[in-house]
Protein backbone atom coordinates (compact mmCIF):
# COMPACT_ATOMS: atom_id res chain seq x y z
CA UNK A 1 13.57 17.21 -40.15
CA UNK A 2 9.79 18.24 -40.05
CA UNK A 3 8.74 15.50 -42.02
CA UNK A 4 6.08 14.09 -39.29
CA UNK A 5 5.21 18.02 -39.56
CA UNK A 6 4.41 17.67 -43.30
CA UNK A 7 2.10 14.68 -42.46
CA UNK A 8 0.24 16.27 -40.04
CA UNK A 9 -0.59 19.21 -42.39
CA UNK A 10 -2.81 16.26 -44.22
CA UNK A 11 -4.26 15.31 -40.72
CA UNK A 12 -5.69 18.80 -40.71
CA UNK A 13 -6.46 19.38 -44.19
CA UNK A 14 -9.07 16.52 -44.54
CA UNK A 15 -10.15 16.85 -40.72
CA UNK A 16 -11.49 19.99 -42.33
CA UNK A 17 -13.19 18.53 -45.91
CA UNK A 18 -14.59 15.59 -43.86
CA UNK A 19 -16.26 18.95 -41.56
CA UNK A 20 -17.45 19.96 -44.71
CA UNK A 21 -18.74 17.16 -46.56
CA UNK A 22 -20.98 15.87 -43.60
CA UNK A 23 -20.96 12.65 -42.93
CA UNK A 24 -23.52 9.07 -42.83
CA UNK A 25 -26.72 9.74 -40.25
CA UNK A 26 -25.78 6.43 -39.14
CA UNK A 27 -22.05 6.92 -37.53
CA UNK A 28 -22.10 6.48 -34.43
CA UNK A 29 -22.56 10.07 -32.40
CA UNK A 30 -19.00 10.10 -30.95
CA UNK A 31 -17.54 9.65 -34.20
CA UNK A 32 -19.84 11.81 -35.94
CA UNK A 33 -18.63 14.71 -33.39
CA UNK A 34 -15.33 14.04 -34.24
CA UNK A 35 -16.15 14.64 -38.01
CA UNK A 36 -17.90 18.15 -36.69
CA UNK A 37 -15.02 19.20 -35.20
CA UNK A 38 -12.68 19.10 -38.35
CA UNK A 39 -12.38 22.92 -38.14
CA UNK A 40 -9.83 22.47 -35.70
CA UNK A 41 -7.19 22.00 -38.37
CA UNK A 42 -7.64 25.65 -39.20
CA UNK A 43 -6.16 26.31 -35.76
CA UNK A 44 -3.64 23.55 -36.40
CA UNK A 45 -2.21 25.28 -39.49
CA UNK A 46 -1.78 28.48 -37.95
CA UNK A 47 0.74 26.89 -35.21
CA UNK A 48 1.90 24.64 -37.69
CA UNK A 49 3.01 27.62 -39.79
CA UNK A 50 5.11 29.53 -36.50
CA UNK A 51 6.40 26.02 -35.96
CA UNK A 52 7.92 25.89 -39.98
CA UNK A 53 8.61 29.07 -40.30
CA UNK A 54 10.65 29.70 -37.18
CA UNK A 55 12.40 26.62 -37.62
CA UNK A 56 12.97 28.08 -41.64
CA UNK A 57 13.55 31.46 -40.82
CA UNK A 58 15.36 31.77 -37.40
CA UNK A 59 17.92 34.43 -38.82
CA UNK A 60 15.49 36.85 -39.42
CA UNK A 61 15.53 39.91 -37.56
CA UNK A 62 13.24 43.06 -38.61
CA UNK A 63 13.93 44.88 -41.86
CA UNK A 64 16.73 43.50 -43.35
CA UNK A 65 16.19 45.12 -46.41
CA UNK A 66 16.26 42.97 -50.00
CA UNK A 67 16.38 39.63 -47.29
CA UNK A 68 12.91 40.76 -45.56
CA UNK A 69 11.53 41.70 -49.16
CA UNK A 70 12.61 37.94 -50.62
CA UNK A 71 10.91 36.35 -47.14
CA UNK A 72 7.38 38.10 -47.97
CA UNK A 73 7.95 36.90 -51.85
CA UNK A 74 8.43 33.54 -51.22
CA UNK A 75 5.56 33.31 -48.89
CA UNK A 76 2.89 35.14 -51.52
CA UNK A 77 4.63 32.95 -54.00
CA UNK A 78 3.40 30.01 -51.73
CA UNK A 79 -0.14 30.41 -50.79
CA UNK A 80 -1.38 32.78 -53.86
CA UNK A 81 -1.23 31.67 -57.09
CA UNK A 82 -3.66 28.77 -56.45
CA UNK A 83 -5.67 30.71 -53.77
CA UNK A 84 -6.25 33.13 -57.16
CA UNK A 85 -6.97 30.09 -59.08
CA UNK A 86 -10.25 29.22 -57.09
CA UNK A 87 -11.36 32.48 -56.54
CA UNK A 88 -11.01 33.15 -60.45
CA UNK A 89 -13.18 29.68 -60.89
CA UNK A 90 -15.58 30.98 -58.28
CA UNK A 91 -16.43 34.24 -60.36
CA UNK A 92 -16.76 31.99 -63.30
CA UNK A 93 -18.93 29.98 -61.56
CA UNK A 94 -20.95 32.74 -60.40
CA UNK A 95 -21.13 34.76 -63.72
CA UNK A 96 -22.68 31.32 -65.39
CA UNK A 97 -24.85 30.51 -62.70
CA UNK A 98 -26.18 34.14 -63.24
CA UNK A 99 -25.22 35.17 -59.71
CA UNK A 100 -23.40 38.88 -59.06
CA UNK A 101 -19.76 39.32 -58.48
CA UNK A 102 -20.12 42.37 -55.99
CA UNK A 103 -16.77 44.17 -56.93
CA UNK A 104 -15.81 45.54 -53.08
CA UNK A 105 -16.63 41.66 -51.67
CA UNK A 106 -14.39 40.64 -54.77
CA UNK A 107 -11.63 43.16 -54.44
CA UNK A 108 -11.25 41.65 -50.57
CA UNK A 109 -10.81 38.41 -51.72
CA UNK A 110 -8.45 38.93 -54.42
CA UNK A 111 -6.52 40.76 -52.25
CA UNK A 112 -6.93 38.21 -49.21
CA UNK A 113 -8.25 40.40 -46.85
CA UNK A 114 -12.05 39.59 -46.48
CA UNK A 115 -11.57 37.86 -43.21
CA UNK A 116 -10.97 41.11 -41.84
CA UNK A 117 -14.33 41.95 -42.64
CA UNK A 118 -17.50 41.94 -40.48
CA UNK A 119 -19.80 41.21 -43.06
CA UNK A 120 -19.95 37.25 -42.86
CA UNK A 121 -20.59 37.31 -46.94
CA UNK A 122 -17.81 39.33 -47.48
CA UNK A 123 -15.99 36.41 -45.65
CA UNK A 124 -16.90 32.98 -46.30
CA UNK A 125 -19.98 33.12 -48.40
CA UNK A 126 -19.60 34.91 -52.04
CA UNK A 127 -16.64 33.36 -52.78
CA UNK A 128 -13.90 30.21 -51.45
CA UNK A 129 -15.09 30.25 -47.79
CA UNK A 130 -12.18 28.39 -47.02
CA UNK A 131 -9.98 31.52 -48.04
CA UNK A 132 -10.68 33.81 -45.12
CA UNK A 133 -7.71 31.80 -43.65
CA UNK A 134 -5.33 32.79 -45.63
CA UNK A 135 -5.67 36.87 -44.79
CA UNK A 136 -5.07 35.10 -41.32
CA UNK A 137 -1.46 33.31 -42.76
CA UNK A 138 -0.62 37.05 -44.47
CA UNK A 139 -0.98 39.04 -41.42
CA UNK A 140 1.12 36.33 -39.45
CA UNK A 141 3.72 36.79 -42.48
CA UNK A 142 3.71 40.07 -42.23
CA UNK A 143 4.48 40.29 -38.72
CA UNK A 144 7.09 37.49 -38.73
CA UNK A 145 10.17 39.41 -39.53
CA UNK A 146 9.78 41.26 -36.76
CA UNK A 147 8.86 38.91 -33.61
CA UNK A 148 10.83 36.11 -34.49
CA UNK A 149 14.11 38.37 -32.85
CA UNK A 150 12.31 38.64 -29.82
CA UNK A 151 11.38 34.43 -29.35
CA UNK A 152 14.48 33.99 -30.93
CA UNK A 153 16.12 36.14 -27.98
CA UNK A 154 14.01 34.96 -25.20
CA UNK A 155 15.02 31.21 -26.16
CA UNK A 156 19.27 32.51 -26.20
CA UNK A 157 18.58 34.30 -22.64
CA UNK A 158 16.27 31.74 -20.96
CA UNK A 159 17.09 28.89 -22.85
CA UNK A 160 14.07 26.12 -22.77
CA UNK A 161 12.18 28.02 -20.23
CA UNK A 162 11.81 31.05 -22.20
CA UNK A 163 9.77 29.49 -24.88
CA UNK A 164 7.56 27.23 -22.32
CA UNK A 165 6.92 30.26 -20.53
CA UNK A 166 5.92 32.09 -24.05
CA UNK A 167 3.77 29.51 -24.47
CA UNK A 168 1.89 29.67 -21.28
CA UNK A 169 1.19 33.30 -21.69
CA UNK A 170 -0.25 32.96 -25.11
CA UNK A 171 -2.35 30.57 -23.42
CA UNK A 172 -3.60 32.66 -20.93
CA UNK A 173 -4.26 35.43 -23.45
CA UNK A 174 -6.54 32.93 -25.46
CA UNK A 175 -8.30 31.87 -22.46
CA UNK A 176 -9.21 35.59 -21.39
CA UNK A 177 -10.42 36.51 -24.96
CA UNK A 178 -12.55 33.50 -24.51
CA UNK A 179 -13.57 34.21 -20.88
CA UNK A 180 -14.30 37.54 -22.02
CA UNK A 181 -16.57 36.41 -25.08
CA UNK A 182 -18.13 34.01 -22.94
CA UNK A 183 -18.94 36.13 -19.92
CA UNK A 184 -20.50 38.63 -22.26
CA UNK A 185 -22.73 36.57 -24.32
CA UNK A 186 -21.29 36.77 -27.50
CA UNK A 187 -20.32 32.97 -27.81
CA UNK A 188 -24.19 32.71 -27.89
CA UNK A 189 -24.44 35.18 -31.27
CA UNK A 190 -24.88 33.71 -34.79
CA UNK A 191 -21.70 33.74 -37.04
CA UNK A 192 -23.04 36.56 -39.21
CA UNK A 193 -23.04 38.71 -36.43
CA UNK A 194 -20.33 41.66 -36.60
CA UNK A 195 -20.10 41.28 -32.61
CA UNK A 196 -19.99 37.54 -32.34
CA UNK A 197 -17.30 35.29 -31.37
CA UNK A 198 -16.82 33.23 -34.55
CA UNK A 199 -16.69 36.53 -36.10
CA UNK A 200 -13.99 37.49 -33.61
CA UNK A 201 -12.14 34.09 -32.07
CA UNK A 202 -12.44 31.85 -35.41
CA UNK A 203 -11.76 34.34 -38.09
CA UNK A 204 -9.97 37.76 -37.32
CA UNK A 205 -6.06 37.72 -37.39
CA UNK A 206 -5.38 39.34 -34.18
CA UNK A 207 -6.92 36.61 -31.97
CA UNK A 208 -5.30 33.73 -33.71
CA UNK A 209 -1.98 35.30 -33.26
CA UNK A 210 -1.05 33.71 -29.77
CA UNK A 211 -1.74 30.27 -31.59
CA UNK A 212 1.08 31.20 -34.16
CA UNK A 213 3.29 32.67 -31.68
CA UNK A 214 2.78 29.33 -29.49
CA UNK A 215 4.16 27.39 -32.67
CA UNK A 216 6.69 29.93 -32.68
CA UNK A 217 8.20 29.11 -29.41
CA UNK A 218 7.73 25.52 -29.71
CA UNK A 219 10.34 25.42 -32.83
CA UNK A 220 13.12 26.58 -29.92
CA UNK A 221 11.86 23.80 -28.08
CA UNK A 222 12.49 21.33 -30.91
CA UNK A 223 16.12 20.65 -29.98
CA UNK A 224 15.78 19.63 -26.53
CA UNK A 225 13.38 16.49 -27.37
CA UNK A 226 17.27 15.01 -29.03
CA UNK A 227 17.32 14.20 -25.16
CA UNK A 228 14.46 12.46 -25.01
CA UNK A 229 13.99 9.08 -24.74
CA UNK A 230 11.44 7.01 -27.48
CA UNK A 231 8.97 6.06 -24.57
CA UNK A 232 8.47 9.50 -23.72
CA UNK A 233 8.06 10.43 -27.56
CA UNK A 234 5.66 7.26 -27.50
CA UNK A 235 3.49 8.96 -24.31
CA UNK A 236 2.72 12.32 -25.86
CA UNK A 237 2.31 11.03 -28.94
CA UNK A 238 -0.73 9.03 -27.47
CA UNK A 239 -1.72 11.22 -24.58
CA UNK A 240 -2.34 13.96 -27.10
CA UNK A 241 -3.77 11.91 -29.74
CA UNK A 242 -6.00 10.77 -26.87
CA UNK A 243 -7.22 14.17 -25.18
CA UNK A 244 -7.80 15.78 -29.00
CA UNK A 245 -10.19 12.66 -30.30
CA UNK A 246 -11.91 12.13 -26.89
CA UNK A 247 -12.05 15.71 -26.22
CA UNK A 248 -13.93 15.99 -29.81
CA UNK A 249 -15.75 12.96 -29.15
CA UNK A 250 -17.15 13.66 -25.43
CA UNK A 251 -17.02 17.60 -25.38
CA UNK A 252 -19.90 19.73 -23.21
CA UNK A 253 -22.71 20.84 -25.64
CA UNK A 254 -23.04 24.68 -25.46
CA UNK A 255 -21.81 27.24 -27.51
CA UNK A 256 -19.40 28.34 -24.91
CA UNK A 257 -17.54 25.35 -25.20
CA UNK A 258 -17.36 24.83 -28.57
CA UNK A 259 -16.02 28.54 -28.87
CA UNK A 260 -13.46 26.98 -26.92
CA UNK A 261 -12.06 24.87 -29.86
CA UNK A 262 -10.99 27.85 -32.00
CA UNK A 263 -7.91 27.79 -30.11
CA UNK A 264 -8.21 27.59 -25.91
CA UNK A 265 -8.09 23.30 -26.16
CA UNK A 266 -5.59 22.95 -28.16
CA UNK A 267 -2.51 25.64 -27.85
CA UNK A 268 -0.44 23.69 -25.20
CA UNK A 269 -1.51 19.96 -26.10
CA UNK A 270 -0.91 20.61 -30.03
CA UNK A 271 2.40 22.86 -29.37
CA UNK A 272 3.72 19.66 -27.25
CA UNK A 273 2.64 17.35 -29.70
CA UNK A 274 4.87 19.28 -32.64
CA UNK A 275 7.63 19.64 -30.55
CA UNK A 276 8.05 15.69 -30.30
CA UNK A 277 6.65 14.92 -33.64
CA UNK A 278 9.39 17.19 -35.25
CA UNK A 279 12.17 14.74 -33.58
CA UNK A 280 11.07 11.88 -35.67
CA UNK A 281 10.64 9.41 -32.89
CA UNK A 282 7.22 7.61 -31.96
CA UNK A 283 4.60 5.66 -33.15
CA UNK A 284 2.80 8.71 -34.19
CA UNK A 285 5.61 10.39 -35.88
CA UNK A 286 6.47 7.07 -37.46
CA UNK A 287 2.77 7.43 -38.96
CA UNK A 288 3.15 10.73 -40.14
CA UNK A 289 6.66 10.18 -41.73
CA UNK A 290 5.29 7.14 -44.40
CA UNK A 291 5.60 8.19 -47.80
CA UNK A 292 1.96 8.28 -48.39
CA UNK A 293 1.17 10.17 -45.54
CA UNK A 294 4.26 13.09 -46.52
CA UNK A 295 2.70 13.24 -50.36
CA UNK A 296 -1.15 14.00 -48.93
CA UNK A 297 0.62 16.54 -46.93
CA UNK A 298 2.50 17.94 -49.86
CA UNK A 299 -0.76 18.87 -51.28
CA UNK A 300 -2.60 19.31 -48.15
CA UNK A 301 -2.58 22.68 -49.22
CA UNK A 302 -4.02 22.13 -52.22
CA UNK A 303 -6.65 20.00 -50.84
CA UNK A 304 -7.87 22.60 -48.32
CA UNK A 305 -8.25 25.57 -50.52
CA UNK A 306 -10.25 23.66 -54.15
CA UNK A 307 -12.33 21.49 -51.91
CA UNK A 308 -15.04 23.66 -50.55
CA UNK A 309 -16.80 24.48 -53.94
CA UNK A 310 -16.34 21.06 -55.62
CA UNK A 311 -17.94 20.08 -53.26
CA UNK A 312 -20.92 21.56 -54.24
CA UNK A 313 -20.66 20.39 -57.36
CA UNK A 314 -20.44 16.91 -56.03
CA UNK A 315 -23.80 14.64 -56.44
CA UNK A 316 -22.33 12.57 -53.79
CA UNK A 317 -23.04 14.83 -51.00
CA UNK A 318 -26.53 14.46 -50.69
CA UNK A 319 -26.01 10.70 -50.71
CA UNK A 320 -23.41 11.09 -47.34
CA UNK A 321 -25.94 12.54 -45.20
CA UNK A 322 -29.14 11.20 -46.39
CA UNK A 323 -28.03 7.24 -48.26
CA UNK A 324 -28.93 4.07 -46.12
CA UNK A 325 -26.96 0.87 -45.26
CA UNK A 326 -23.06 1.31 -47.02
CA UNK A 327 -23.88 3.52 -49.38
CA UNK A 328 -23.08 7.11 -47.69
CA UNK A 329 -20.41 5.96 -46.49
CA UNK A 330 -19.00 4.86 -50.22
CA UNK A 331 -20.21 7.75 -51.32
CA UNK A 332 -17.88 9.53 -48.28
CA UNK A 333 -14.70 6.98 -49.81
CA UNK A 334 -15.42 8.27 -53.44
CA UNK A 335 -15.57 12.46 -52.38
CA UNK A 336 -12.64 11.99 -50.57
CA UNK A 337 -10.78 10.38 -53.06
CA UNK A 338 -12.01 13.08 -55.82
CA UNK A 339 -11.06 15.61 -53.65
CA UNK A 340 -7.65 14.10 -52.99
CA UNK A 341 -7.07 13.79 -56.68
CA UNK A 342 -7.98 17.14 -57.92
CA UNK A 343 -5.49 18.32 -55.08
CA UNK A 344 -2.85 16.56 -56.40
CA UNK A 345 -4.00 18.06 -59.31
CA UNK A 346 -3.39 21.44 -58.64
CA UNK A 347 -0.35 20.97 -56.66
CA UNK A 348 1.17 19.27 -58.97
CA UNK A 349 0.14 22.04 -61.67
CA UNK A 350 -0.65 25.19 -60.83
CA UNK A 351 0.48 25.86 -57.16
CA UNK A 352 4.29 24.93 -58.03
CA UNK A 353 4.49 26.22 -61.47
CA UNK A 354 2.96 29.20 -59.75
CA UNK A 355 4.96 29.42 -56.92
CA UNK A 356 7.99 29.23 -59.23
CA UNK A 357 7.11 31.38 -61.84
CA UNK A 358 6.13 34.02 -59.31
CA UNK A 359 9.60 33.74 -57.37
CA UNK A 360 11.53 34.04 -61.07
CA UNK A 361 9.59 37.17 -62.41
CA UNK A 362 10.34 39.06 -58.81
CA UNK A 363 13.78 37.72 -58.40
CA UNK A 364 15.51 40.82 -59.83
CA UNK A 365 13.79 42.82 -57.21
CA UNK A 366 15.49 41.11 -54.55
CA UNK A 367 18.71 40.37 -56.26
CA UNK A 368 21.64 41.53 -53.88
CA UNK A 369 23.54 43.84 -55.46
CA UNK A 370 27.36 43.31 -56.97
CA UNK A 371 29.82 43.37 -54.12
CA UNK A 372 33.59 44.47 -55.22
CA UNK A 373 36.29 42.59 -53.18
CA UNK A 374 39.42 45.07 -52.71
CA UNK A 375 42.72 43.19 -53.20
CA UNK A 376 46.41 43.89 -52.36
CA UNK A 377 47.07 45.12 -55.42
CA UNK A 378 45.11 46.37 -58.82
CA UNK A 379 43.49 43.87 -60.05
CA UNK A 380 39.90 43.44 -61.76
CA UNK A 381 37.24 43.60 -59.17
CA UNK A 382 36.03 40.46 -58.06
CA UNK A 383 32.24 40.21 -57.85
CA UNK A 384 29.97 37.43 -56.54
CA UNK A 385 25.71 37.57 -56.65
CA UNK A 386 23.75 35.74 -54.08
């Protein structure tokens, strides 16, 4: 199950690099739009990850003691080890390029907590900009434990409806955050403004929340598409694909609007689309499930977090968005493909041998303690260790 999920995560990942990388002056402007709008991935993940871990983790509920402490492990033990990687490479990098390593700006980012900052620096600019997401992914790990009882017990008491209506309200919530951003100007303010809405909407935890808790719900939801048929898989599955590329392609300009895409377009068209991806059926699903598509998103991870500063290492990028005829666009085929490789790379090397070796050095932490099974009569006690 999830597999079309898994695919997806690549969808995102490199709708984000190709946001990054720029691409040829000659695209055509719809297309080119599209390419701008790669940050919404970011907002993909986050529903992505209530989706997966709801689905994962449905028995949770609150403190549960040595469970709850092995939950929070294995999610550091996912994201960190490589997110320390590249910010260990981007001191390095710094230190020979002659540039400082201010220690507070560092001490937030080794402890994944710079997007919490109102300094935009702090944030996205000493270090892996790309990293300010994952204080988002902490703080949504950190709260999991505890509301995944309460979606978990709206979906038993309301069955379907429950989650829809979850799902709705989160909406609403995003779209008076945004009204309320909008109406008072601060859409309008640059990003390294303290007050403005990227600062606020884009990056801080608290705002992006209703996004996870959408993905949340929609993992309740995932059962009920057993019922429905392929053609109906087959019409989401395009109508979404549809409104997400056109939307991107045709948007209003103003900064309003595109405040809009941190999360207000996409929370009910993205938690449907999940919903009937996660069955399996449809074209799109189909798509998503191939072999190559599931590897990309094994390391989609991967991809997202080394790409930002190789990047700028890359002599290609300057050909993208300034080369004539084919060339930036070979030049787009060759950074992509770099990219994809080095991901691989550090999947396949340091963010499971990390993720391991973190959950094996912390495993006696979380070890459940020896149970002794009473019998009829005196015998030795039995144990058994989970």
């Amino acid at each position: 199950m999830l597999t079309a999920l898994t695919g997806l995560r690549a969808v995102a990942a490199i709708g984000v690099v190709i946001s990054h990388s720029g691409v040829p002056a000659s695209l055509p402007e719809p297309l080119a739009k599209i390419a701008g709008w790669g940050h919404i991935g970011v907002p993909m993940f986050f529903m992505l990850s209530g989706v997966v871990l709801a689905y994962n983790y449905a028995h949770l509920d609150g403190w549960q003691g040595r469970r709850t402490v092995r939950f929070y492990l294995a999610r550091i033990a996912r994201v960190m080890p490589l997110y320390w990687v590249v910010v260990g490479y981007c001191v390095a990098i710094r230190w020979i390029e002659g540039r400082d390593n201010p220690g507070w700006a560092l001490l937030q980012n080794l402890l994944a907590v710079q997007t919490w900052s109102g300094d935009l620096k702090v944030a996205m600019g000493y270090y892996n900009s790309p990293g300010w997401s994952i204080g988002v992914e902490l703080f949504f790990y950190l709260l999991f434990p505890f509301l995944i009882p309460l979606v978990a017990g709206l979906a038993r008491r309301f069955g379907w409806r429950g989650p829809v209506l979850l799902i709705l309200v989160m909406t609403l919530i995003i779209f008076t955050l945004w009204a309320a951003f909008n109406l008072t100007g601060h859409t309008s303010m640059r990003a390294d403004n303290p007050a403005s809405a990227h600062r606020w909407l884009y990056r801080n935890p608290l705002c992006h929340l209703p996004m996870f808790v959408c993905g949340m719900a929609g993992a309740f939801l995932i059962p009920y598409t057993r019922h429905w048929s392929t053609g109906r898989h087959h019409a989401i599955q395009a109508f979404v694909f549809a409104y997400v590329f056109g939307l991107a392609a045709f948007h209003p300009s103003g900064s309003g609007w595109s405040s809009a895409a941190y999360g207000l377009y996409f929370a009910v068209p993205f938690a449907l689309a999940m919903i009937s991806l996660a069955s399996g059926h449809g074209w799109l699903a189909r798509f998503l499930s191939t072999t190559p598509m599931v590897r990309l998103g094994l390391a989609s991870y991967a991809l997202y977090i080394t790409h930002r500063w190789i990047l700028f290492g890359m002599p290609t990028s300057d050909v993208i968005r300034t080369g004539h005829g084919w060339v930036p666009y070979g030049a787009l085929l060759v950074t992509l493909a770099v990219l994809l490789l080095i991901a691989e790379g550090a999947h396949q090397y340091i963010e499971e041998p990390g993720r391991r070796w973190l959950i094996r050095i912390t495993s006696r932490w979380t070890r459940e303690p020896s149970v002794t099974v009473p019998g009829p009569v005196p015998v030795p006690a039995l144990t058994k260790t989970s």
